[in-house]
N, C-alpha and C. Protein backbone atom coordinates (compact mmCIF):
# COMPACT_ATOMS: atom_id res chain seq x y z
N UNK A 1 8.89 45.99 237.05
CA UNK A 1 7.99 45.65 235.93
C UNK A 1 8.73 45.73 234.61
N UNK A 2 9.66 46.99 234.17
CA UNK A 2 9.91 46.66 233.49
C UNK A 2 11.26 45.92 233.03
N UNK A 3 11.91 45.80 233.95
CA UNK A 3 12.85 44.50 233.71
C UNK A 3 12.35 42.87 233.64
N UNK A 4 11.38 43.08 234.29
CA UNK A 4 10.60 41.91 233.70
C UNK A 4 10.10 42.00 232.62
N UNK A 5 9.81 42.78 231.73
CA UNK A 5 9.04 42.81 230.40
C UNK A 5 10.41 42.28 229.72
N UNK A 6 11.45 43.23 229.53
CA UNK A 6 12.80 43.07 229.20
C UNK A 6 13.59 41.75 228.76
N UNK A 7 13.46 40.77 230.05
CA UNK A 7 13.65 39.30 230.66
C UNK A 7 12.90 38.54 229.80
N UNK A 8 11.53 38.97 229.92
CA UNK A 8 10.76 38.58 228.56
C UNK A 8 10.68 38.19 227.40
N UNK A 9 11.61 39.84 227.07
CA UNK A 9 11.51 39.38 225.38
C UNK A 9 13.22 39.15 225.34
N UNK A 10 13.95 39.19 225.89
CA UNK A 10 15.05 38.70 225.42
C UNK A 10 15.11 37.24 225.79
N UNK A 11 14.49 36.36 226.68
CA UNK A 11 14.18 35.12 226.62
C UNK A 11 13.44 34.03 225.43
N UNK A 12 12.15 35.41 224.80
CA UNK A 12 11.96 34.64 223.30
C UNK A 12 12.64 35.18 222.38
N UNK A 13 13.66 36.08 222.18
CA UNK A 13 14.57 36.32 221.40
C UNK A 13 15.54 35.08 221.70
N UNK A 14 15.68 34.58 222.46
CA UNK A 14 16.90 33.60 222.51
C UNK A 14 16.35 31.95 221.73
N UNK A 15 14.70 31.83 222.04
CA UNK A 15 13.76 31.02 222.29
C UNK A 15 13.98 30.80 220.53
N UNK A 16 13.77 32.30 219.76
CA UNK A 16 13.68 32.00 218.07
C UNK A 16 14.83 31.81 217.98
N UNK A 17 16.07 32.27 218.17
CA UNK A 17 17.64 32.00 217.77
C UNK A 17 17.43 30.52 217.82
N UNK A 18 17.26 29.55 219.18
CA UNK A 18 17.28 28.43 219.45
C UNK A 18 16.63 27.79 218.12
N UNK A 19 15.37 28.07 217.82
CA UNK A 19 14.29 27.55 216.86
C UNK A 19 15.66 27.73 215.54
N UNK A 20 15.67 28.94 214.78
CA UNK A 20 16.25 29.04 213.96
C UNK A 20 17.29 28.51 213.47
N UNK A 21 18.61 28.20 214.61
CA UNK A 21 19.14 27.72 214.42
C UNK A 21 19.46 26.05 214.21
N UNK A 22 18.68 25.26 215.12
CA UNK A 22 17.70 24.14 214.69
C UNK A 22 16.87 23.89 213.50
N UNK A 23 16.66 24.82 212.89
CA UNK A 23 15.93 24.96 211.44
C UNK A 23 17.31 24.45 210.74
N UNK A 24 18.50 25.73 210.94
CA UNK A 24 19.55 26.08 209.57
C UNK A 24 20.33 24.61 209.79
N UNK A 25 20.27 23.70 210.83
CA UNK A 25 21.17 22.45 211.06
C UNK A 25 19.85 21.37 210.23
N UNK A 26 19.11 21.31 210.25
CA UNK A 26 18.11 20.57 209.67
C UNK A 26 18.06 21.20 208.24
N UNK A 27 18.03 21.81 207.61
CA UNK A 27 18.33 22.39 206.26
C UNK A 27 19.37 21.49 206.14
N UNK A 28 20.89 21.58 207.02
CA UNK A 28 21.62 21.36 206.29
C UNK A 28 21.67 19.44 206.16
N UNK A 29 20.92 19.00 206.72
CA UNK A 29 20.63 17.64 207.01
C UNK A 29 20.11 16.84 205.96
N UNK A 30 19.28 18.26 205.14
CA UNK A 30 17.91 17.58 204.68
C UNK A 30 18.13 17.70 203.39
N UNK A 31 19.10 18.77 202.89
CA UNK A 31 19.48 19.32 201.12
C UNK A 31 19.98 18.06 200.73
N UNK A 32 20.93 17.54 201.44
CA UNK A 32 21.40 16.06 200.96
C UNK A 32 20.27 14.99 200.22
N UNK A 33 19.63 14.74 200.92
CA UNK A 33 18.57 13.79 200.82
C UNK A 33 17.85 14.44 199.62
N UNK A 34 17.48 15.51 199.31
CA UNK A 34 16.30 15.87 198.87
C UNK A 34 16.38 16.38 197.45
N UNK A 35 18.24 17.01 197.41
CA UNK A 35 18.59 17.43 195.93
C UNK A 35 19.60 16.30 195.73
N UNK A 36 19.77 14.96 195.31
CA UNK A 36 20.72 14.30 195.61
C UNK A 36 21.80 14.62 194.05
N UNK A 37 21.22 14.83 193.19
CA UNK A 37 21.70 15.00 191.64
C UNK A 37 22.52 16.34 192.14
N UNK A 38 21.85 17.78 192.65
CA UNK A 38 22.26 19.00 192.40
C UNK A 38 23.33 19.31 193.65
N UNK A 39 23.33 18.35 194.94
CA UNK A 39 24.17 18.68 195.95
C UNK A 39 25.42 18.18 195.48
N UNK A 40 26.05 17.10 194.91
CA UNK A 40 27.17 16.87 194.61
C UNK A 40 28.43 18.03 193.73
N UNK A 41 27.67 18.28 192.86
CA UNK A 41 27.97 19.24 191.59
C UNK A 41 28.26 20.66 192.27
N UNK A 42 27.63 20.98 193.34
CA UNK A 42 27.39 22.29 193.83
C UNK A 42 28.41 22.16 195.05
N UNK A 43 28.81 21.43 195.68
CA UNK A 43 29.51 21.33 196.71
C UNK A 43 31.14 21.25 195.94
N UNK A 44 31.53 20.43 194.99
CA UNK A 44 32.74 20.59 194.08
C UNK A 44 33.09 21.78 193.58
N UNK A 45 31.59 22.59 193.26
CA UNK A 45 32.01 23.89 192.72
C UNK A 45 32.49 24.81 194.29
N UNK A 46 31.35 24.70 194.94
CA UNK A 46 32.08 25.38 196.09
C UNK A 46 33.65 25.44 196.99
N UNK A 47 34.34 24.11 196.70
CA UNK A 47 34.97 23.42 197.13
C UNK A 47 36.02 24.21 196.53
N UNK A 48 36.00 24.00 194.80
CA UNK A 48 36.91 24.37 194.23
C UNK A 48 37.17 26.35 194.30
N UNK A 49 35.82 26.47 194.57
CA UNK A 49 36.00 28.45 194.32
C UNK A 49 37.04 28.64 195.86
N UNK A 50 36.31 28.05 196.87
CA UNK A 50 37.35 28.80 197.83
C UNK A 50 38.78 27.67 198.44
């Protein structure tokens, strides 16, 4: 029983990683499109700091 509870929640622990990380790739999909003025400017600065 309780390795099945266990199995459980580390299956929707993997379930939100999956979600989440599908979120942070769609963020990064979507800033383009959506700040088009502020992504250019901000990516040069980044570019140049490191």
């Amino acid at each position: 029983m309780f390795d099945f509870v266990c199995n459980h929640m580390s299956a929707k622990v993997n379930g939100l990683k999956t979600i989440y990380n599908s979120i942070q790739v769609l963020k990064i999909f979507l800033l383009p499109l959506t700040r088009k003025p502020i992504s250019a400017p901000s990516l040069a600065r980044v570019r140049y700091r490191y």
